[in-house]
N, C-alpha and C. Protein backbone atom coordinates (compact mmCIF):
# COMPACT_ATOMS: atom_id res chain seq x y z
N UNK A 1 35.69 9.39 -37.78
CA UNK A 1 34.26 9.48 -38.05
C UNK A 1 33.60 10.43 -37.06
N UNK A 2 33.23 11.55 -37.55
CA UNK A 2 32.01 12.56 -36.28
C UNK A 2 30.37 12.20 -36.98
N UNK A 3 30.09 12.07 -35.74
CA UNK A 3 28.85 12.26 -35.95
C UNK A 3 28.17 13.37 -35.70
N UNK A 4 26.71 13.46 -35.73
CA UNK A 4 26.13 14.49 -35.40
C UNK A 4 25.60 14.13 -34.61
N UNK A 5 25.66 15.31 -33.36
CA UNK A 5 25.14 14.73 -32.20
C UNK A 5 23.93 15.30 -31.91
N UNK A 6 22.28 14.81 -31.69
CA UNK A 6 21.27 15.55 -31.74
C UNK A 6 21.19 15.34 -30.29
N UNK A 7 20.54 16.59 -29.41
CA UNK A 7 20.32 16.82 -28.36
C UNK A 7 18.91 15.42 -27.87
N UNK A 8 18.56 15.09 -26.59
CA UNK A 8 18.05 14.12 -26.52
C UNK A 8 16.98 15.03 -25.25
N UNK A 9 15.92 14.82 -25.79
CA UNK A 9 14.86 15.20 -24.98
C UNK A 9 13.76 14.38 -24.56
N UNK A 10 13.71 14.37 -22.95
CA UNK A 10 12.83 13.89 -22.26
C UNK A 10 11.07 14.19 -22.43
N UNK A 11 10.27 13.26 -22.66
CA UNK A 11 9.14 13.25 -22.32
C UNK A 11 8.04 12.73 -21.56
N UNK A 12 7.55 12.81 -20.89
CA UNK A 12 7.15 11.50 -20.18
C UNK A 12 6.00 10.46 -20.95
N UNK A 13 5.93 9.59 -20.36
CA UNK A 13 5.06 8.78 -21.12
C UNK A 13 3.50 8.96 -20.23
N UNK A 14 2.29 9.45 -21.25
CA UNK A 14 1.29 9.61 -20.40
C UNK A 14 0.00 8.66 -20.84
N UNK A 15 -0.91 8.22 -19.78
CA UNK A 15 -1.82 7.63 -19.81
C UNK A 15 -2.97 8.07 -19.86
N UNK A 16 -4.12 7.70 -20.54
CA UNK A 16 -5.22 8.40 -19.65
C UNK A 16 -5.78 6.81 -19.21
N UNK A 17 -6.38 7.44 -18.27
CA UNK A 17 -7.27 6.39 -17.16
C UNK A 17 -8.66 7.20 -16.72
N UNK A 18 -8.83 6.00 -15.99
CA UNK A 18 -10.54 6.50 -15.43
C UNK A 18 -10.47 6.64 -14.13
N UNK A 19 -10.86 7.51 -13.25
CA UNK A 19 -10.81 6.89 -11.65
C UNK A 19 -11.62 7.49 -11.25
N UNK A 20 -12.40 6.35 -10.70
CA UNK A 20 -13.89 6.81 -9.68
C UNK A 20 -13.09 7.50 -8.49
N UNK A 21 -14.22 8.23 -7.83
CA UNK A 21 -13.90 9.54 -6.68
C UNK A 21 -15.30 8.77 -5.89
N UNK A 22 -15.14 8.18 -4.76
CA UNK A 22 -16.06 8.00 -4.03
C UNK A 22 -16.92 9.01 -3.67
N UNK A 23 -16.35 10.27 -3.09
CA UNK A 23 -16.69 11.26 -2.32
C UNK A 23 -17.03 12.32 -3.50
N UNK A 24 -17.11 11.98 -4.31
CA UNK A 24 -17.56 13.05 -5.71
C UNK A 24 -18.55 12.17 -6.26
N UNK A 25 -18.83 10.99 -5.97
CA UNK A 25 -19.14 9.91 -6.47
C UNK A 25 -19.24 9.82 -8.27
N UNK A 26 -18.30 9.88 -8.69
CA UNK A 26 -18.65 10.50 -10.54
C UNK A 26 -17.26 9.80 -10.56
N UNK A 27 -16.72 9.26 -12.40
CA UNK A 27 -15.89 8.94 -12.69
C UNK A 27 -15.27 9.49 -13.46
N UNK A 28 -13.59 9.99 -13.12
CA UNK A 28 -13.03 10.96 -14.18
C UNK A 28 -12.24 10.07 -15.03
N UNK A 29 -12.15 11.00 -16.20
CA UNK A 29 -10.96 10.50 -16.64
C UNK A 29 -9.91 11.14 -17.12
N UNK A 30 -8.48 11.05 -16.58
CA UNK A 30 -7.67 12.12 -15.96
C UNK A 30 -6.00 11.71 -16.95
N UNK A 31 -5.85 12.30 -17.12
CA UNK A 31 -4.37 11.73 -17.65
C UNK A 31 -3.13 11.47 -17.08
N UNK A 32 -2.55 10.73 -16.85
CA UNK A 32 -1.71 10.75 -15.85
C UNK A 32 -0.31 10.45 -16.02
N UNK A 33 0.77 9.92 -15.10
CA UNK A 33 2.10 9.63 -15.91
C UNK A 33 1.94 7.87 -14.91
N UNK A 34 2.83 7.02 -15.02
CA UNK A 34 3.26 5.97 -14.60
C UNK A 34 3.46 6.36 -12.85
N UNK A 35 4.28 6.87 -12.96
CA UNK A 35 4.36 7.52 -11.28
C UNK A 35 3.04 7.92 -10.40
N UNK A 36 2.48 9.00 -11.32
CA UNK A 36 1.39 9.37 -10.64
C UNK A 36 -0.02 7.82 -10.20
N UNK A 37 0.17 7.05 -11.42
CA UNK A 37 -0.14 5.50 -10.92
C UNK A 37 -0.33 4.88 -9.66
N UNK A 38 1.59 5.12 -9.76
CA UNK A 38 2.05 4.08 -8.45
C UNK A 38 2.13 4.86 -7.03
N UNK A 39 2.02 5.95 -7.13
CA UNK A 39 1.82 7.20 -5.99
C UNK A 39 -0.22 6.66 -5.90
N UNK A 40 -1.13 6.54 -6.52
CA UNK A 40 -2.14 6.50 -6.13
C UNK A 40 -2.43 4.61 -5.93
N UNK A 41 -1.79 4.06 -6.04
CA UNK A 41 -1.73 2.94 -5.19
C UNK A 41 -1.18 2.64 -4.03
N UNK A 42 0.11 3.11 -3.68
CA UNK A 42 0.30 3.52 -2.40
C UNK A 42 -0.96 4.62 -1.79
N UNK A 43 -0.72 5.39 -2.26
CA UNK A 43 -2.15 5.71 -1.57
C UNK A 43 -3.52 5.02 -0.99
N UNK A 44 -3.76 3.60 -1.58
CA UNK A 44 -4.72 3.25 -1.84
C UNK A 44 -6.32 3.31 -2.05
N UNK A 45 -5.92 4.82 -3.22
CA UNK A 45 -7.06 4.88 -3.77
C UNK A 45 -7.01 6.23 -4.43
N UNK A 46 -7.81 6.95 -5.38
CA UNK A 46 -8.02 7.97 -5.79
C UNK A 46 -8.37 8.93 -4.74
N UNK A 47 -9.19 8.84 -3.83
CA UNK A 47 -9.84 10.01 -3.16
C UNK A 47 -8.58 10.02 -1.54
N UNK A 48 -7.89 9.16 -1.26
CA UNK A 48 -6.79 9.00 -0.26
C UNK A 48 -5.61 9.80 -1.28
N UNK A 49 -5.35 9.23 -2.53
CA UNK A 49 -4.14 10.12 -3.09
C UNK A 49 -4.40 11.50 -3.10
N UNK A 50 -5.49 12.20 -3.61
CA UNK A 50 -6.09 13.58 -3.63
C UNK A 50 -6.20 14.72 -2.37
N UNK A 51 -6.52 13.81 -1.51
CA UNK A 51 -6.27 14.29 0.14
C UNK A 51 -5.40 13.87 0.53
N UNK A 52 -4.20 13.11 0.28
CA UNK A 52 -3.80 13.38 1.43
C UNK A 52 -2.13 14.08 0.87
N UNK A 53 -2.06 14.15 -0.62
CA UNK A 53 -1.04 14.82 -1.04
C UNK A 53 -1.29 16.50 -0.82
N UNK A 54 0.32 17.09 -0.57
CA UNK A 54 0.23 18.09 -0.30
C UNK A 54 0.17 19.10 -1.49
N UNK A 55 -0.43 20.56 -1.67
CA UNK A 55 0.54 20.96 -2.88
C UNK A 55 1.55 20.88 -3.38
N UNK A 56 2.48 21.50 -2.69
CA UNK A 56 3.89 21.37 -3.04
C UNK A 56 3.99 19.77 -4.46
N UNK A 57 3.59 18.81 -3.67
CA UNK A 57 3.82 17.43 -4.13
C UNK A 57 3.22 17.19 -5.79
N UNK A 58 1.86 17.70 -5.52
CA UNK A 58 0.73 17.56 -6.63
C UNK A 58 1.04 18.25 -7.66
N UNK A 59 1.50 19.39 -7.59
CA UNK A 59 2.07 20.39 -8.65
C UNK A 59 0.78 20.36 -9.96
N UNK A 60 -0.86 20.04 -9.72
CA UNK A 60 -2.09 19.99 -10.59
C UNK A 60 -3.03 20.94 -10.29
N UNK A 61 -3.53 21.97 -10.88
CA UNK A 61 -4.40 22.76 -10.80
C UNK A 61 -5.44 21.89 -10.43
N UNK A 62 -5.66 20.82 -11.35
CA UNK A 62 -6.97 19.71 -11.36
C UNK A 62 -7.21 19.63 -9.91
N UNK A 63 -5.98 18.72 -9.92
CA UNK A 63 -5.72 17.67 -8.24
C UNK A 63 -6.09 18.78 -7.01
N UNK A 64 -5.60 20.18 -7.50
CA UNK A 64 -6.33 21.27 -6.41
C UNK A 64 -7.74 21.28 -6.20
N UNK A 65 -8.26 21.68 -7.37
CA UNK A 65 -10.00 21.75 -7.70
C UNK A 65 -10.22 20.54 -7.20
N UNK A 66 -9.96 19.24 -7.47
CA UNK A 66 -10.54 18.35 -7.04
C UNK A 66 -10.64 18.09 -5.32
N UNK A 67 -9.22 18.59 -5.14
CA UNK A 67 -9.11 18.59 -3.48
C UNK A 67 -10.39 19.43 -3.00
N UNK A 68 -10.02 20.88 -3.07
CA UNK A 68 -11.26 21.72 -2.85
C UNK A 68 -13.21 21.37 -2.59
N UNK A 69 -13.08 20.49 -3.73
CA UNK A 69 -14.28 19.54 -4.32
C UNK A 69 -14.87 18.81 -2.98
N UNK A 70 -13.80 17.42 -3.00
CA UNK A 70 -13.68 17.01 -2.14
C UNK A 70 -13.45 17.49 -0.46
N UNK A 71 -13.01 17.94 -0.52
CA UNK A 71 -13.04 18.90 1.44
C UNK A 71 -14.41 19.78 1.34
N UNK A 72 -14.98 20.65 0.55
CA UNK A 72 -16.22 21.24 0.87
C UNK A 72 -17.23 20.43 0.67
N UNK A 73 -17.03 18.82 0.20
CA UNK A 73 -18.75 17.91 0.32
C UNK A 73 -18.27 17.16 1.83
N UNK A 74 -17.32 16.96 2.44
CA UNK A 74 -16.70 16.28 3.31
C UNK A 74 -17.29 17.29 4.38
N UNK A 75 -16.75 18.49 4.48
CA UNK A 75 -17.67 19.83 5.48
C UNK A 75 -19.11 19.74 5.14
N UNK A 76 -19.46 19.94 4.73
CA UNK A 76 -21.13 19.93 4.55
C UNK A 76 -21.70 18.84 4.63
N UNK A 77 -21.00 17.57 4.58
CA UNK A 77 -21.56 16.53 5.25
C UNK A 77 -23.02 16.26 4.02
N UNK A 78 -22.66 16.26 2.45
CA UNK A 78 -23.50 16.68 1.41
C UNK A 78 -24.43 15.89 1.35
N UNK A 79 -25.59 15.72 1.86
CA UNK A 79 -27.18 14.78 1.38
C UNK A 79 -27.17 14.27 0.04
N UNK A 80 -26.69 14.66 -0.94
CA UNK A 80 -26.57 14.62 -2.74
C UNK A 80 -25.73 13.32 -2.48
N UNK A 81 -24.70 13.13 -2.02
CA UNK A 81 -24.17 11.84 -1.99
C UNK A 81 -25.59 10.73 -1.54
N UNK A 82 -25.21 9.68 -2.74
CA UNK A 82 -26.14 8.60 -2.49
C UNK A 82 -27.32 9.05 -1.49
N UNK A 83 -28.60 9.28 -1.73
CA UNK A 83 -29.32 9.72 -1.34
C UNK A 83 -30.54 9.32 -1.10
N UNK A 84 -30.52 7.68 -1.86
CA UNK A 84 -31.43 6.81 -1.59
C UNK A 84 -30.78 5.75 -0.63
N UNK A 85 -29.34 5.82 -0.32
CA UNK A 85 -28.96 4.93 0.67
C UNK A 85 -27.92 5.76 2.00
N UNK A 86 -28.42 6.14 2.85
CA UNK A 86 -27.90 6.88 3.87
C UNK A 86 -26.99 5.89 4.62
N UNK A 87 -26.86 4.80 4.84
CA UNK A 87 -26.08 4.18 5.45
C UNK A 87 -24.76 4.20 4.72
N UNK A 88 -24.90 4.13 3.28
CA UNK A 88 -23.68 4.08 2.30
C UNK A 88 -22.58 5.67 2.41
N UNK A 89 -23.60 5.89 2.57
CA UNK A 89 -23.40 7.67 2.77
C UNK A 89 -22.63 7.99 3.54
N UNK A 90 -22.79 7.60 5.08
CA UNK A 90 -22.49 7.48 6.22
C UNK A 90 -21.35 6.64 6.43
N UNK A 91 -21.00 5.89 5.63
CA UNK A 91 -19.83 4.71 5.81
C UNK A 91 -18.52 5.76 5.16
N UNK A 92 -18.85 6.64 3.70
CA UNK A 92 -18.18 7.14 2.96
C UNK A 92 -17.30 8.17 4.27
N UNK A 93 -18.47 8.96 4.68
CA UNK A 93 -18.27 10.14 5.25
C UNK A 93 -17.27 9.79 6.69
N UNK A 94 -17.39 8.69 7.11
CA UNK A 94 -16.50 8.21 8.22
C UNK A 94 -15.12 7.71 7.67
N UNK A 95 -15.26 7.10 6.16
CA UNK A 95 -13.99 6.82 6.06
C UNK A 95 -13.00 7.87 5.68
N UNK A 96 -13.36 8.69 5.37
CA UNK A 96 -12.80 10.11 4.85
C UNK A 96 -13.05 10.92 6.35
N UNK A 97 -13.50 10.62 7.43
CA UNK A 97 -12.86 11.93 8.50
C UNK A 97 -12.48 12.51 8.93
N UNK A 98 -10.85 11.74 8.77
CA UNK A 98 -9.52 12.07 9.30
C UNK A 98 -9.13 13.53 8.36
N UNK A 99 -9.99 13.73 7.21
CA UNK A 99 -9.51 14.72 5.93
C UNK A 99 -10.79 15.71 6.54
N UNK A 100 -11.72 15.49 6.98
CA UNK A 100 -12.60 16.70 7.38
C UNK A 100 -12.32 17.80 7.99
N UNK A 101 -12.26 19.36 7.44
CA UNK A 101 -11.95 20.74 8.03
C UNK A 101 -12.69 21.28 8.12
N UNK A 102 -13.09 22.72 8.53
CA UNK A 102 -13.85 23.30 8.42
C UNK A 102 -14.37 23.95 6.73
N UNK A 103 -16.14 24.31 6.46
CA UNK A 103 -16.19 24.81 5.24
C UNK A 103 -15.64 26.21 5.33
N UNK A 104 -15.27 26.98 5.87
CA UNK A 104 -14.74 28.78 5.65
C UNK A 104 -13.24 28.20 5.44
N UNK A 105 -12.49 26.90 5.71
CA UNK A 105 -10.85 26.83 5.50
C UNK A 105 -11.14 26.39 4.29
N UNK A 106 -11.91 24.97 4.04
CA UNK A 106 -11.86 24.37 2.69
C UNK A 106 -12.27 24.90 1.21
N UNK A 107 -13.03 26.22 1.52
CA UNK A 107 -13.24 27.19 0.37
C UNK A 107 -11.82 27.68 -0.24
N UNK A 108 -10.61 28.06 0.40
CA UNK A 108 -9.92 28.54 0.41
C UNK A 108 -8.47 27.61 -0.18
N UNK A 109 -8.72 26.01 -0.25
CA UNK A 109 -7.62 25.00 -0.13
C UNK A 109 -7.56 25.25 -2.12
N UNK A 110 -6.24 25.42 -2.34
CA UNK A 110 -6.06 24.98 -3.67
C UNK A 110 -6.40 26.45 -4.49
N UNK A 111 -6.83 27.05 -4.30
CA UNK A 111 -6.91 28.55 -5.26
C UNK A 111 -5.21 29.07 -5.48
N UNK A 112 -5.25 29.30 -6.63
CA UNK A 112 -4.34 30.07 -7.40
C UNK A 112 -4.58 31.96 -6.72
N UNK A 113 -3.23 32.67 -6.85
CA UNK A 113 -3.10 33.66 -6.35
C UNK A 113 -3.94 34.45 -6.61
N UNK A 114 -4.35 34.75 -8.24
CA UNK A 114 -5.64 35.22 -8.83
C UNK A 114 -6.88 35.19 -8.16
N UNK A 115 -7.13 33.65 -7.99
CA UNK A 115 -8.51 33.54 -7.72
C UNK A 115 -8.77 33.88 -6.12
N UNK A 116 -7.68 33.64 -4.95
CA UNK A 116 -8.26 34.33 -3.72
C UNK A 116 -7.83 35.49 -3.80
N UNK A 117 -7.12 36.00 -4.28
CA UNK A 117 -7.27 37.63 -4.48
C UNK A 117 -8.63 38.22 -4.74
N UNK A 118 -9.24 37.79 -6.01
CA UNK A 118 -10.64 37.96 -6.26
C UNK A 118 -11.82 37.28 -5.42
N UNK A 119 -11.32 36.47 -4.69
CA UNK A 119 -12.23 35.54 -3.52
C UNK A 119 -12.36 36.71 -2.41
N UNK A 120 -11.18 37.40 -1.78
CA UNK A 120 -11.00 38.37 -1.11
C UNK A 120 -11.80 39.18 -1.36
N UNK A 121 -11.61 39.72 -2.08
CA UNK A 121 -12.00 41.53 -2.70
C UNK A 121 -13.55 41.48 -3.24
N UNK A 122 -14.15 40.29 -3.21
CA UNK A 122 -15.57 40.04 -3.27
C UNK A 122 -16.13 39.61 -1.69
N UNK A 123 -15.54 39.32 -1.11
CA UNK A 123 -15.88 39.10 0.39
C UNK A 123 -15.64 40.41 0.88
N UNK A 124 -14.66 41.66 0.06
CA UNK A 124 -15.12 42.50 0.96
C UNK A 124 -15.81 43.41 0.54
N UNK A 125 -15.72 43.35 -0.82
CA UNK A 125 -17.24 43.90 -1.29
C UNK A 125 -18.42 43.99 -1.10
N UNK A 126 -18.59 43.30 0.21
CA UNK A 126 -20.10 43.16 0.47
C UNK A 126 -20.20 44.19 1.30
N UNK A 127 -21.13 44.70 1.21
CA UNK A 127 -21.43 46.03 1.61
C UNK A 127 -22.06 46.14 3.52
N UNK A 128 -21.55 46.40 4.35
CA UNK A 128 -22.05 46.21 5.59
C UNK A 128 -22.86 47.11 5.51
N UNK A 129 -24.23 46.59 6.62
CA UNK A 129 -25.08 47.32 6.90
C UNK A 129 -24.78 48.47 8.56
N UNK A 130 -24.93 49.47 7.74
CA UNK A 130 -23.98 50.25 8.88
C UNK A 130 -25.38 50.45 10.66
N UNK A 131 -24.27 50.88 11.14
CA UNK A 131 -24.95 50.11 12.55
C UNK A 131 -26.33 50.90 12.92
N UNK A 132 -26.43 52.41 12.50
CA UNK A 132 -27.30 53.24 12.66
C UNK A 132 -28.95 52.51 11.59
N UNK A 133 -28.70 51.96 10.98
CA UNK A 133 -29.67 52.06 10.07
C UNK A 133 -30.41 50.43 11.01
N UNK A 134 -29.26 49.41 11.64
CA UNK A 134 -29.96 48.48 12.54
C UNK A 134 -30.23 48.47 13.49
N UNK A 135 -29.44 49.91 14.63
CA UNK A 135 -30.14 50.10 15.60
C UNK A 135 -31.49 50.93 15.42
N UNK A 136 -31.82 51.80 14.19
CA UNK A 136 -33.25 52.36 13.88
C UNK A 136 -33.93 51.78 13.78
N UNK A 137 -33.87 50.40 12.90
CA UNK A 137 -34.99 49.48 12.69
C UNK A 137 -34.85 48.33 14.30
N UNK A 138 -33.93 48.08 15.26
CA UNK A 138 -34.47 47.80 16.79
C UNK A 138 -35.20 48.59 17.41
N UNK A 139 -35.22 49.64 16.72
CA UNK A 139 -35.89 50.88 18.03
C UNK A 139 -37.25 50.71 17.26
N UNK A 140 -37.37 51.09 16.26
CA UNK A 140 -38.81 51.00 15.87
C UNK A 140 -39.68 49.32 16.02
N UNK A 141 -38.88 48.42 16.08
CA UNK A 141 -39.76 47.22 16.29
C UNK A 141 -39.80 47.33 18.03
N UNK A 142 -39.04 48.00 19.03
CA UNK A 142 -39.46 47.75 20.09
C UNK A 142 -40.86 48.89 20.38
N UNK A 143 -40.29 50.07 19.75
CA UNK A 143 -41.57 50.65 19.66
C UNK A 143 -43.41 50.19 19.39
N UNK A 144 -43.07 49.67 18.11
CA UNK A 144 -44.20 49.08 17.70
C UNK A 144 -45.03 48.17 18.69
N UNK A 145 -43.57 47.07 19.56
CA UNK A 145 -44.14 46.39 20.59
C UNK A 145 -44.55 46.85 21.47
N UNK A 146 -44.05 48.32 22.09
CA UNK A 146 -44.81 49.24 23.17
C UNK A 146 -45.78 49.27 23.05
N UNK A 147 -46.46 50.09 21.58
CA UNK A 147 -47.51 50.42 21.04
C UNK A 147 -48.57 49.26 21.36
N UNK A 148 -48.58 48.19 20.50
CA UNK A 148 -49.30 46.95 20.62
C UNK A 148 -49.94 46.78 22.37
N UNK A 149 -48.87 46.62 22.77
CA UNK A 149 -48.77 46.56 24.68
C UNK A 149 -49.75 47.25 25.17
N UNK A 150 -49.54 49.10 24.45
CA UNK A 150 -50.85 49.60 25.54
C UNK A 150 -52.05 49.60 24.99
């Protein structure tokens, strides 16, 4: 007796779920696999799994953006979080410290090759103001102050 043997292909089994983001304070809802689950319970919590996984690990454009998200309201220390209760605010922002960087690094966390390439090349697009045209306008405001003086 042969049979026919059909090739057997893996899929994973996916969920969607909801998970509040303290520090985004908004609730997503994200699709996920079983693993990615039990990886954010060890974690214990959505906004601890998000920070504190590395790329390499996350292998999610999302989970990037969201990182990003998260580290530039964490730098700015954002007023928009709860804003009728500052103490709540303040509790958030301490429990998440250990994840606080600077905002000029955290702009930069999670972009695809594309996008800081073009992050680049618009940062240097900005056009400097060349030095002659700011030491003319020092000379003429000290002037002016001469003037005034006598």
């Amino acid at each position: 007796q042969l049979s026919t043997r059909l090739p057997k292909t893996w899929k994973p089994q996916l969920f969607e779920r909801q998970f509040y983001s303290e520090i985004l304070d908004v609730t997503l809802t994200i699709t996920v696999t079983m693993r990615t689950l039990d990886l954010i319970d060890e974690a214990y919590g959505f906004d601890f799994y998000i920070l504190k996984t590395p790329k390499a690990d996350m292998c999610s454009k999302l989970g990037m953006d969201l990182k990003r998200t998260m580290l530039l309201r964490l730098a700015r220390r954002d007023p928009k979080l709860h804003p009728d209760d500052p103490a709540r605010r303040e509790a958030i922002y301490n429990k998440y410290q250990e994840f606080a960087i600077p905002e000029e690094e955290a702009e930069w966390v999670g972009l695809s090759l594309e996008e800081a390439i073009e992050k680049q090349r618009l940062l240097e697009k900005k056009d400097p103001v060349p030095l002659f045209k700011v030491y003319a306008e020092e000379l003429i405001s000290q002037l002016k102050e001469q003037a005034l003086q006598k």
